[in-house]
C-alpha atoms as a PDB file:
ATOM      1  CA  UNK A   1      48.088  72.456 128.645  1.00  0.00           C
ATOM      2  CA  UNK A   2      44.154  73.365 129.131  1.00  0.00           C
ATOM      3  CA  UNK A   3      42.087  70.946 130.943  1.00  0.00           C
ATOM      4  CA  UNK A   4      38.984  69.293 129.270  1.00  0.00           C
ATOM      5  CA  UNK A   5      35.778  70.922 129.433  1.00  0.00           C
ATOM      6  CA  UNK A   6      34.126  69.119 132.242  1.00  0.00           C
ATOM      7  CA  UNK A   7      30.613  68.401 131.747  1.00  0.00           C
ATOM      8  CA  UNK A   8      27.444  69.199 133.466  1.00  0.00           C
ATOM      9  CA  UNK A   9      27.793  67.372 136.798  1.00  0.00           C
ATOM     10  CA  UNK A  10      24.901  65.587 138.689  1.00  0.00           C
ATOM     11  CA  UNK A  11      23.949  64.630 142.208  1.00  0.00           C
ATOM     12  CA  UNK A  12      22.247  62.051 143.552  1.00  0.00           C
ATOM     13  CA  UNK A  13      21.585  61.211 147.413  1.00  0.00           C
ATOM     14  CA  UNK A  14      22.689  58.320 149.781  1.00  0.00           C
ATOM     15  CA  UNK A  15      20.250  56.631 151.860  1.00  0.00           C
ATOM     16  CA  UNK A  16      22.981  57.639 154.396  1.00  0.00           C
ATOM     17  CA  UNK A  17      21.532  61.249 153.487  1.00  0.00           C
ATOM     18  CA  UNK A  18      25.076  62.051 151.577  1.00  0.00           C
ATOM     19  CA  UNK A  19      24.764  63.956 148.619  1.00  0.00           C
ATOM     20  CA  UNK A  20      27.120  62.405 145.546  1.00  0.00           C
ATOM     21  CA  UNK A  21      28.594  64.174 142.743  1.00  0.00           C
ATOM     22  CA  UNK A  22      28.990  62.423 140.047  1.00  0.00           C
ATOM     23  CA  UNK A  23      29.450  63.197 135.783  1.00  0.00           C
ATOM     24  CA  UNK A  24      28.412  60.967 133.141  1.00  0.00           C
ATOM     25  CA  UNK A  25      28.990  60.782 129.501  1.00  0.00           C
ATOM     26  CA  UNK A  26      28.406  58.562 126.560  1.00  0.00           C
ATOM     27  CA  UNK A  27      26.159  55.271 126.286  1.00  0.00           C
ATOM     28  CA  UNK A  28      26.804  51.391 126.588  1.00  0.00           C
ATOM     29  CA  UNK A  29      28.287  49.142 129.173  1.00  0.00           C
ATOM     30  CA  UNK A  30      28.922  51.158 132.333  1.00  0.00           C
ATOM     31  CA  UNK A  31      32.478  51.625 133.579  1.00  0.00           C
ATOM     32  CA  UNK A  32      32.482  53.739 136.986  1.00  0.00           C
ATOM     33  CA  UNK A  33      36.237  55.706 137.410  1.00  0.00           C
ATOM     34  CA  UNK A  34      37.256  55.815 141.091  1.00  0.00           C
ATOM     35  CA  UNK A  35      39.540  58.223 142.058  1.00  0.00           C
ATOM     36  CA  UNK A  36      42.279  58.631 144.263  1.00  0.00           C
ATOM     37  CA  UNK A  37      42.729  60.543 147.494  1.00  0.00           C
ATOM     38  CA  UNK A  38      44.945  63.458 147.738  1.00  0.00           C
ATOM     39  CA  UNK A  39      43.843  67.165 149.002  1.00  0.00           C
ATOM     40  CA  UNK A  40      41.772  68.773 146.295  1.00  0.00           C
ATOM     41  CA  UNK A  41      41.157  65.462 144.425  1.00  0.00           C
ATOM     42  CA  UNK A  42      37.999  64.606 142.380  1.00  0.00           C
ATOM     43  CA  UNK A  43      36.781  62.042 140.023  1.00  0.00           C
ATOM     44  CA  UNK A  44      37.049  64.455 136.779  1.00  0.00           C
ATOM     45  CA  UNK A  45      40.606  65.642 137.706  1.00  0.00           C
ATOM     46  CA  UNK A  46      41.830  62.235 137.666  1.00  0.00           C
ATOM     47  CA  UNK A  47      40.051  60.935 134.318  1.00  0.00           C
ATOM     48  CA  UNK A  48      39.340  64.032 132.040  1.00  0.00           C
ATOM     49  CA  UNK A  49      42.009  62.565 129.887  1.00  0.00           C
ATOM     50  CA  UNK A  50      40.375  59.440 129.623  1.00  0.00           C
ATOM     51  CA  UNK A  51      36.720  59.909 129.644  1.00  0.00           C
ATOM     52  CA  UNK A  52      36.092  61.371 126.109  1.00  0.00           C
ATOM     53  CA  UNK A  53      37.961  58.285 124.893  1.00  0.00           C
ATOM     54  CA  UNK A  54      36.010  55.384 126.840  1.00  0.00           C
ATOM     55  CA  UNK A  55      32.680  57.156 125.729  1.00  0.00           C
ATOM     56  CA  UNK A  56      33.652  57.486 122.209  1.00  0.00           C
ATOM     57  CA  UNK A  57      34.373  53.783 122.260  1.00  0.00           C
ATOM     58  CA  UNK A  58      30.656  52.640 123.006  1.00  0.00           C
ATOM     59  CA  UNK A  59      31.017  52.683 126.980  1.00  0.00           C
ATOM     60  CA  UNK A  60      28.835  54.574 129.435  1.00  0.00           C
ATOM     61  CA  UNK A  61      31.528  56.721 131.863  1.00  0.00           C
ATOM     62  CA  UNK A  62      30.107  57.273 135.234  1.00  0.00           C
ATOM     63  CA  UNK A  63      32.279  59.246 137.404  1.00  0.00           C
ATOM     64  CA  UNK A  64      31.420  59.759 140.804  1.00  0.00           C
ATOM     65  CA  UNK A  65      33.664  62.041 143.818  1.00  0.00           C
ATOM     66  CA  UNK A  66      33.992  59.696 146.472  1.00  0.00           C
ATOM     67  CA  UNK A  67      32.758  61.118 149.914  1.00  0.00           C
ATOM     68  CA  UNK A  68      35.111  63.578 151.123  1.00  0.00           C
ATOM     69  CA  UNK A  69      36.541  64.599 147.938  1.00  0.00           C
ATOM     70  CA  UNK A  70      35.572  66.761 144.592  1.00  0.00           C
ATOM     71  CA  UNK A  71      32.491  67.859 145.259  1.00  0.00           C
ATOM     72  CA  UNK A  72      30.362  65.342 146.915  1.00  0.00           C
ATOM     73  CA  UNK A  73      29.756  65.995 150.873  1.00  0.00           C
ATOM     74  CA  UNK A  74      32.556  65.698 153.258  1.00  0.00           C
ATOM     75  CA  UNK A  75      31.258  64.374 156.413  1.00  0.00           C
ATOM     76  CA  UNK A  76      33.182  64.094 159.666  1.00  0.00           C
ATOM     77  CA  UNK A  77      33.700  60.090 159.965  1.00  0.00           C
ATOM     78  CA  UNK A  78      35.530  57.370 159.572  1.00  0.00           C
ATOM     79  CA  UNK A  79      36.874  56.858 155.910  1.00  0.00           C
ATOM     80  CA  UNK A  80      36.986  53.005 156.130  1.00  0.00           C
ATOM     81  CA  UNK A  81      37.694  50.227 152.656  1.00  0.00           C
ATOM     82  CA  UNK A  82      33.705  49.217 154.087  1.00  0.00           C
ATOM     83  CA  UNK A  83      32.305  53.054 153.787  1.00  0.00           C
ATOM     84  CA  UNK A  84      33.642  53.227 150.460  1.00  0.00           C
ATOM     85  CA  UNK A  85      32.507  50.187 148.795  1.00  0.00           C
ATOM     86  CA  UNK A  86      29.196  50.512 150.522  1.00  0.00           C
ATOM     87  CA  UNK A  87      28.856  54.179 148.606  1.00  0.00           C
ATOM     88  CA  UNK A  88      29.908  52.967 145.196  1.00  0.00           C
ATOM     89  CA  UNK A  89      27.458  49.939 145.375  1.00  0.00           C
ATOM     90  CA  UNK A  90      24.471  52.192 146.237  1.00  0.00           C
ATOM     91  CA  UNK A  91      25.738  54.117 143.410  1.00  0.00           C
ATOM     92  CA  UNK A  92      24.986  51.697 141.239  1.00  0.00           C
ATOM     93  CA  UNK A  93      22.045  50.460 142.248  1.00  0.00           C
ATOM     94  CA  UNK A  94      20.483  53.851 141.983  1.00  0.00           C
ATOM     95  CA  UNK A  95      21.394  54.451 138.686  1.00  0.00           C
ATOM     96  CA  UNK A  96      20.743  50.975 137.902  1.00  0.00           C
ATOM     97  CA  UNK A  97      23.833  49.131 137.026  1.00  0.00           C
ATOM     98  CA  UNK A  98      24.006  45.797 137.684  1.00  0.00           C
ATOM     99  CA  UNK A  99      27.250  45.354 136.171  1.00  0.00           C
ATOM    100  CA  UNK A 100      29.590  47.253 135.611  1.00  0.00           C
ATOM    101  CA  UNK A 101      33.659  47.745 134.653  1.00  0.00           C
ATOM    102  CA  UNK A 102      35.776  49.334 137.569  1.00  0.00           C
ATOM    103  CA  UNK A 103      39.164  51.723 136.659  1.00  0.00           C
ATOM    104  CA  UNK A 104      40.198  53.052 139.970  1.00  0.00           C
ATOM    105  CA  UNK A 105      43.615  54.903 140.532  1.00  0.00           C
ATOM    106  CA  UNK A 106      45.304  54.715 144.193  1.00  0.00           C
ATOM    107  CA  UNK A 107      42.619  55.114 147.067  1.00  0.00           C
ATOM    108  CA  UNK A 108      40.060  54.103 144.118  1.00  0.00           C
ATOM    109  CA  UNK A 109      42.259  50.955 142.880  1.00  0.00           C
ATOM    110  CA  UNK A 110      41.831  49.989 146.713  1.00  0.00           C
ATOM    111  CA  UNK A 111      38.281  50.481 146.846  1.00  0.00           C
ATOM    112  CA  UNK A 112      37.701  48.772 143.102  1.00  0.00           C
ATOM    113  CA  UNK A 113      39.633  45.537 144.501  1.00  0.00           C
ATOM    114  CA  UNK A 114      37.272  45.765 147.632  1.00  0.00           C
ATOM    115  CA  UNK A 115      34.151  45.418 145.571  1.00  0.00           C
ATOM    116  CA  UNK A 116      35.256  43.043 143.683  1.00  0.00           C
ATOM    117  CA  UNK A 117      35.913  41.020 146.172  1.00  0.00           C
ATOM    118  CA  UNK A 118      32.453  41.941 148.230  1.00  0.00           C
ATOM    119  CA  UNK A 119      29.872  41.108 144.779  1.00  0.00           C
ATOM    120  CA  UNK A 120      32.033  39.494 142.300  1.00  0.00           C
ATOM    121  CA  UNK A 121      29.316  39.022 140.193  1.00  0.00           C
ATOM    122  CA  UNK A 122      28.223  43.536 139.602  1.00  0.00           C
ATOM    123  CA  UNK A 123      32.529  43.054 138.146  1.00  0.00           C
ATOM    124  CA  UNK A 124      33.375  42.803 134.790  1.00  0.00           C
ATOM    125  CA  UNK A 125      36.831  43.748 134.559  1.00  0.00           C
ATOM    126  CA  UNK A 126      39.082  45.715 136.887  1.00  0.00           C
ATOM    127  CA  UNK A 127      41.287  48.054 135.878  1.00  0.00           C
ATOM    128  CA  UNK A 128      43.974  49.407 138.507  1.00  0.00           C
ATOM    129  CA  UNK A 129      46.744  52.315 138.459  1.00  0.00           C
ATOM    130  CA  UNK A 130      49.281  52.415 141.004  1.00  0.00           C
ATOM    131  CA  UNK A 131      46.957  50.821 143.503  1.00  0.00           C
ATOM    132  CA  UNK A 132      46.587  51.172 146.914  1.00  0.00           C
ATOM    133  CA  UNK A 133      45.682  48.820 149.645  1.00  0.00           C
ATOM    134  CA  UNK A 134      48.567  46.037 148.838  1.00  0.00           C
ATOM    135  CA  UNK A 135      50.436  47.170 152.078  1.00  0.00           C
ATOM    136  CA  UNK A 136      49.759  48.024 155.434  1.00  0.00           C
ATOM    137  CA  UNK A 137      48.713  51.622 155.448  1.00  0.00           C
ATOM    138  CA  UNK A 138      51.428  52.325 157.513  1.00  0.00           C
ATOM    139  CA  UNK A 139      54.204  51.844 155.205  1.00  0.00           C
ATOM    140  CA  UNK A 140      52.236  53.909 152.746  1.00  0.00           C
ATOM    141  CA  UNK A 141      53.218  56.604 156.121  1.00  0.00           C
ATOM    142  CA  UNK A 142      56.495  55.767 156.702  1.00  0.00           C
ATOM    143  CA  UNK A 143      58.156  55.111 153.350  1.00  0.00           C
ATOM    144  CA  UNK A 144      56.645  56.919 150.472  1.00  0.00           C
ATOM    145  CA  UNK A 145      57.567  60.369 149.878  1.00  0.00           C
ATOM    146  CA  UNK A 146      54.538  61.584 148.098  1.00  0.00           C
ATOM    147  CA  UNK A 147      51.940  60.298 151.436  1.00  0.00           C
ATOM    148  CA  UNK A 148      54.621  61.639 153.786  1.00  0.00           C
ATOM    149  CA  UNK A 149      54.348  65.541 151.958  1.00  0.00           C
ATOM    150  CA  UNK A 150      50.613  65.173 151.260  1.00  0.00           C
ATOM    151  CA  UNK A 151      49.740  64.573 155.087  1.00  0.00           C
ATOM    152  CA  UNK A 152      52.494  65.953 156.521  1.00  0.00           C
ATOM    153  CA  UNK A 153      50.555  70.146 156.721  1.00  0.00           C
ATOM    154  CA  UNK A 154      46.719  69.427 158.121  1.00  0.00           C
ATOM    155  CA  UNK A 155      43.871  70.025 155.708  1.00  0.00           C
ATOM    156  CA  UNK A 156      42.690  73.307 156.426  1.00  0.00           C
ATOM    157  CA  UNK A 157      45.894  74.906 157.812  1.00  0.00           C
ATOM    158  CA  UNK A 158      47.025  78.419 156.313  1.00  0.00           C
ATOM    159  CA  UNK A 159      50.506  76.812 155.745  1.00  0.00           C
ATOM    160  CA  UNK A 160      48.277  74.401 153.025  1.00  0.00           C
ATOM    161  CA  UNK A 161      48.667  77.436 150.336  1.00  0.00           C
ATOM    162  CA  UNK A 162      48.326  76.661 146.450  1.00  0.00           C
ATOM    163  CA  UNK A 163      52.170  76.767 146.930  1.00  0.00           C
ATOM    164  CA  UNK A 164      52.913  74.029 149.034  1.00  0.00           C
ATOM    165  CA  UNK A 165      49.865  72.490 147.031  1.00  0.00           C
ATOM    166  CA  UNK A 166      51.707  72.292 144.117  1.00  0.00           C
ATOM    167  CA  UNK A 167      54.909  70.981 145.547  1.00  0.00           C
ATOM    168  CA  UNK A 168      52.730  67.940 147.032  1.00  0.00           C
ATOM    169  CA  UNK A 169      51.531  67.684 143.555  1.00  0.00           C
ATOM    170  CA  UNK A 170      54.375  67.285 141.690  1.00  0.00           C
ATOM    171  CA  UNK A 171      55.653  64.618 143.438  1.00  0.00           C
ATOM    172  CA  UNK A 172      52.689  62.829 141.421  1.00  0.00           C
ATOM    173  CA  UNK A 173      53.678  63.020 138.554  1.00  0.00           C
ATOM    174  CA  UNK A 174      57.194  62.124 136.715  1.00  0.00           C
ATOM    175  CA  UNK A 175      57.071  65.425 134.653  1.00  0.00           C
ATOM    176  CA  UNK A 176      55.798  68.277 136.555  1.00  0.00           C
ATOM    177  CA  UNK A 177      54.503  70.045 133.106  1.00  0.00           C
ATOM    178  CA  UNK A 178      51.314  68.032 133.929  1.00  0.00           C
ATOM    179  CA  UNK A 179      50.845  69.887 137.106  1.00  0.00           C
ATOM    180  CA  UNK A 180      49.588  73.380 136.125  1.00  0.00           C
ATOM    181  CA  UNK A 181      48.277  76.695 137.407  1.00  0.00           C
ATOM    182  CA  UNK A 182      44.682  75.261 136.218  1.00  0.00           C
ATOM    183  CA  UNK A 183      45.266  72.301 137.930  1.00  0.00           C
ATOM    184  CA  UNK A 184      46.186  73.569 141.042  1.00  0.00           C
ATOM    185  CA  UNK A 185      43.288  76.576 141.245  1.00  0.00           C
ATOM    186  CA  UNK A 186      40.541  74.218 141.005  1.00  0.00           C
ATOM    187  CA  UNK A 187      42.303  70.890 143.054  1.00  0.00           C
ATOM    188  CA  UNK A 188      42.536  74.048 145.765  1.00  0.00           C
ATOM    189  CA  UNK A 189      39.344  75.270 145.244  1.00  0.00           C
ATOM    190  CA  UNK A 190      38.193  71.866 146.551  1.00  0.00           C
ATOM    191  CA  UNK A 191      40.593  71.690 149.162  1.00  0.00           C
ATOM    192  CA  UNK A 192      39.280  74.493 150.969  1.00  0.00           C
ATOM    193  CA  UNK A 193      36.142  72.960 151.694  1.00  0.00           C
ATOM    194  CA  UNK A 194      37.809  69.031 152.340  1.00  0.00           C
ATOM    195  CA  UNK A 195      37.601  68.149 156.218  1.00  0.00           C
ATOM    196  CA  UNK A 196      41.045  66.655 157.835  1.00  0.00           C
ATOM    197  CA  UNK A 197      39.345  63.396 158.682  1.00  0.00           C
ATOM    198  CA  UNK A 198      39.320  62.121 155.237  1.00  0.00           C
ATOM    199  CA  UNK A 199      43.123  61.237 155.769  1.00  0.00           C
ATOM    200  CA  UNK A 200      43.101  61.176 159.753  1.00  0.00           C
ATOM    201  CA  UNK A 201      40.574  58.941 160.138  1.00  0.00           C
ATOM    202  CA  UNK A 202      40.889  56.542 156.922  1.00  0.00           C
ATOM    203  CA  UNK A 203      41.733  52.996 157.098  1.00  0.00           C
ATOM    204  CA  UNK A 204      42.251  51.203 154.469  1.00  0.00           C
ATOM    205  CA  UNK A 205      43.507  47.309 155.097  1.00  0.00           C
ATOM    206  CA  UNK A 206      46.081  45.235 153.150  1.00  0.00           C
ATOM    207  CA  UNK A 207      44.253  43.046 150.816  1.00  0.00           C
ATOM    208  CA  UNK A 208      47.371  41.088 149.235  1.00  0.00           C
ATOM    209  CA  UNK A 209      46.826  38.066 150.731  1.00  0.00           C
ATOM    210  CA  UNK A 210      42.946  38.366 148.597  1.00  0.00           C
ATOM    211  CA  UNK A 211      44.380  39.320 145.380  1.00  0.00           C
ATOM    212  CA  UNK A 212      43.803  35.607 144.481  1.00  0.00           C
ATOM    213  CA  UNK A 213      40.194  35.438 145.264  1.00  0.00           C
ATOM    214  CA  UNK A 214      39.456  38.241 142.524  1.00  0.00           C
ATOM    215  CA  UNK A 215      37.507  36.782 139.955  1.00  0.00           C
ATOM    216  CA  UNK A 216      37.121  38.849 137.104  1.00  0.00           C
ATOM    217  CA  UNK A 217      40.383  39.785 134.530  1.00  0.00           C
ATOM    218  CA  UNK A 218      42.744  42.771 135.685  1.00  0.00           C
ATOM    219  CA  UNK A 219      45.050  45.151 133.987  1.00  0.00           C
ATOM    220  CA  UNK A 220      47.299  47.156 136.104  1.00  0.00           C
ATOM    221  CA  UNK A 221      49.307  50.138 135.145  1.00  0.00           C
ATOM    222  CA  UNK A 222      52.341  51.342 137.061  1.00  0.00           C
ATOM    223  CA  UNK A 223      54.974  53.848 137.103  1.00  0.00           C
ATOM    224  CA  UNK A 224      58.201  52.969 138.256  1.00  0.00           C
ATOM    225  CA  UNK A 225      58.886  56.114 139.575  1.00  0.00           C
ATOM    226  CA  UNK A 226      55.550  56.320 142.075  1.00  0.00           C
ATOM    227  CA  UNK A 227      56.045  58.252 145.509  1.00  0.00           C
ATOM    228  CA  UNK A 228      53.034  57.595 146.430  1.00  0.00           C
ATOM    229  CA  UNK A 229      52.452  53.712 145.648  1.00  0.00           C
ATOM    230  CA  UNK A 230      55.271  51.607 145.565  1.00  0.00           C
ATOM    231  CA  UNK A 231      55.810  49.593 142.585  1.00  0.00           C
ATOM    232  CA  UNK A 232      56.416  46.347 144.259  1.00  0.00           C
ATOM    233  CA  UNK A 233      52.158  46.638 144.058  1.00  0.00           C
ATOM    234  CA  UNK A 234      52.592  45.874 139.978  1.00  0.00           C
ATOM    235  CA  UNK A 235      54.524  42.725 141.117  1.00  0.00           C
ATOM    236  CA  UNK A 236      51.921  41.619 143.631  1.00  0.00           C
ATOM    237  CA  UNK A 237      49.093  41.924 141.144  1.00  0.00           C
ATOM    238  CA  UNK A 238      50.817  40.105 137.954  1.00  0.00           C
ATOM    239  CA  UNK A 239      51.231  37.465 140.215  1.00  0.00           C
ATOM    240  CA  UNK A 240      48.792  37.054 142.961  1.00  0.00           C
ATOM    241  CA  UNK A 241      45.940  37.509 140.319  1.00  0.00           C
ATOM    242  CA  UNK A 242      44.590  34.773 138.377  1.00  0.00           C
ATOM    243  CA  UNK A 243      44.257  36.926 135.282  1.00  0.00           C
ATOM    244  CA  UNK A 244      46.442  39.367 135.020  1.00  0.00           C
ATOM    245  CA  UNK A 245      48.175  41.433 132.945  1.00  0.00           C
ATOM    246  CA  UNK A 246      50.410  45.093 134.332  1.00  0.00           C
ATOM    247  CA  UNK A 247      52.077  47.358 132.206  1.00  0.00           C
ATOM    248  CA  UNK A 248      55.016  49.110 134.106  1.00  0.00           C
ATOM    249  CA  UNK A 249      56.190  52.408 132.725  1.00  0.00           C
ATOM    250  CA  UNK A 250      60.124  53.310 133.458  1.00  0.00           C
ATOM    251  CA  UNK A 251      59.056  57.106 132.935  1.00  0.00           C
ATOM    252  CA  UNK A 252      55.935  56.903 134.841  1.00  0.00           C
ATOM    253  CA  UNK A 253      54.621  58.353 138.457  1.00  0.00           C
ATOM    254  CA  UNK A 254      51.170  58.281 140.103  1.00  0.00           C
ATOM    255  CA  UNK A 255      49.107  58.894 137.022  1.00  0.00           C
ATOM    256  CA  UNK A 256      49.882  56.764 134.065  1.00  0.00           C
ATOM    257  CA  UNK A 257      46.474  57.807 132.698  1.00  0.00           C
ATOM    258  CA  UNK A 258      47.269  61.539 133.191  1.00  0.00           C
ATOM    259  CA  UNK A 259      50.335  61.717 132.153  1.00  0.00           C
ATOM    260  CA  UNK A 260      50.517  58.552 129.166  1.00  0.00           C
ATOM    261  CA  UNK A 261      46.634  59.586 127.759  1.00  0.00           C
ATOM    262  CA  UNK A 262      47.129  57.854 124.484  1.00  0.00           C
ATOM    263  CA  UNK A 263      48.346  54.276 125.430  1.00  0.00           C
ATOM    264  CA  UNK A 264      46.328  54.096 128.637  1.00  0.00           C
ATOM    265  CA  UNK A 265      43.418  55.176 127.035  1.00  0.00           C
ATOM    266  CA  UNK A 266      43.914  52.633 124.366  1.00  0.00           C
ATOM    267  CA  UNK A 267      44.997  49.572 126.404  1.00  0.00           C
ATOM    268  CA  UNK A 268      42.052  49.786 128.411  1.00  0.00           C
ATOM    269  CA  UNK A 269      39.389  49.621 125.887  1.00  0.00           C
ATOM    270  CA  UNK A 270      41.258  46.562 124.091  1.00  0.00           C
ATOM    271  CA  UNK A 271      41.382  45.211 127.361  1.00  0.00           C
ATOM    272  CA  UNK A 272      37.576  45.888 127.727  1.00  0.00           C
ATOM    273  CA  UNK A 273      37.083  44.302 124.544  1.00  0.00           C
ATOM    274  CA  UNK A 274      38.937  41.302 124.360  1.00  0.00           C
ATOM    275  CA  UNK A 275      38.718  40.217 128.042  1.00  0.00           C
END
């Protein structure tokens, strides 16, 4: 399976003096994809399935790396919920979007519910796949398989070879034919230059007990068979939220977008639509 050609990539700078990488495509109402962690991880890996389709349907795509990942800077810090939210928000104001859908996947579900709860008002919808921050990061440690592997070899050790890359990887996914050579060359071409502090020193809080303070509609996609987010988190959302809807897939991991295109591409954009 060839990946999507990725398009011309920008950057723009932080205030903070971080540099942001970020790719755009297509015009309309702004929805900004937030991706998840994960060693080599950007914002196109996790959404080149998905892009062509949201721009084709009338929506501007904006898809930025998060600090510390793809190929934004990677500064020595603390990774906190605050830092993140704080990034995506200046984000948007300097490419002037005052409002704007969220999708975020994982670490980018958590930081999508955390700006939706800091300025309602810039959120339109949320969109969330298996999301993260709906337990206390360290059960996310102690009892899923897929954190356990991913942290368990230090960014930046020679043991971390494309090898052991992939095997982290395809606990991701449910079918590992979505995990291939391509894949893994590029994810480790950005690994090599991803500092250990983006998972040592990340905190991310358990915002359950918020859920019901979110004010905009929010569609949730889970698979059953995550190792990396446990699917209690669909559960939490259908019912904590005040507007909710979650589609659970049986045959699912990590990625419903990545590796169920078609309906996830589709559900969204109704979603967008209708809500």
């Amino acid at each position: 399976m060839n990946l999507p050609v990725k398009p011309d990539g920008q950057y723009l700078t932080l205030n903070s003096g971080i540099k942001l990488h970020y790719t755009t495509l297509g015009d309309g109402f702004p929805v900004v994809f937030l991706q998840g962690s994960g060693p080599g991880a950007s914002g196109w890996l996790n959404f080149r399935h998905n892009a062509a389709f949201f721009a084709g349907s009338g929506y501007q795509v904006m898809i930025p790396d998060l600090p510390g990942f793809g190929d934004s800077d990677k500064p020595e810090r603390d990774y906190t919920l605050e830092f993140f939210v704080d990034v995506v928000l200046e984000f948007a104001d300097k490419l002037d979007l005052p409002q704007f859908a969220l999708v975020g996947n994982s670490l980018g579900g958590a930081v999508s519910i955390g700006l939706a709860l800091a300025q309602p008002e810039r959120v339109s919808h949320l969109i969330l796949m298996g999301c993260g921050a709906l337990e206390d990061q360290s059960y996310y440690f102690q009892h899923m398989e897929g954190i356990r592997a991913m942290t368990k070899v230090p960014l930046g050790s020679p043991e971390f070879t494309p090898t052991r890359l992939k095997d982290v990887l395809k606990l991701i996914v449910f079918d590992p034919r979505h995990i291939t050579d391509e894949l893994i060359e590029e994810r480790f071409r950005i690994l090599k230059t991803q500092t250990p502090s983006v998972f040592t020193r990340m905190r991310i809080p358990n915002l359950t007990e918020r859920l019901g303070d979110i004010r905009c509609p929010v569609l949730g996609f889970w698979g059953a068979k995550d190792r990396f987010c446990p699917v209690s988190g669909a559960e939490k959302l259908a019912t904590a939220c005040h507007n909710a809807q979650v589609i659970t897939l049986s045959q699912g991991g990590h990625w419903v977008m990545i590796e169920y295109p078609d309906l996830f591409n589709r559900r969204c954009v109704e979603f967008l639509q209708s809500a």
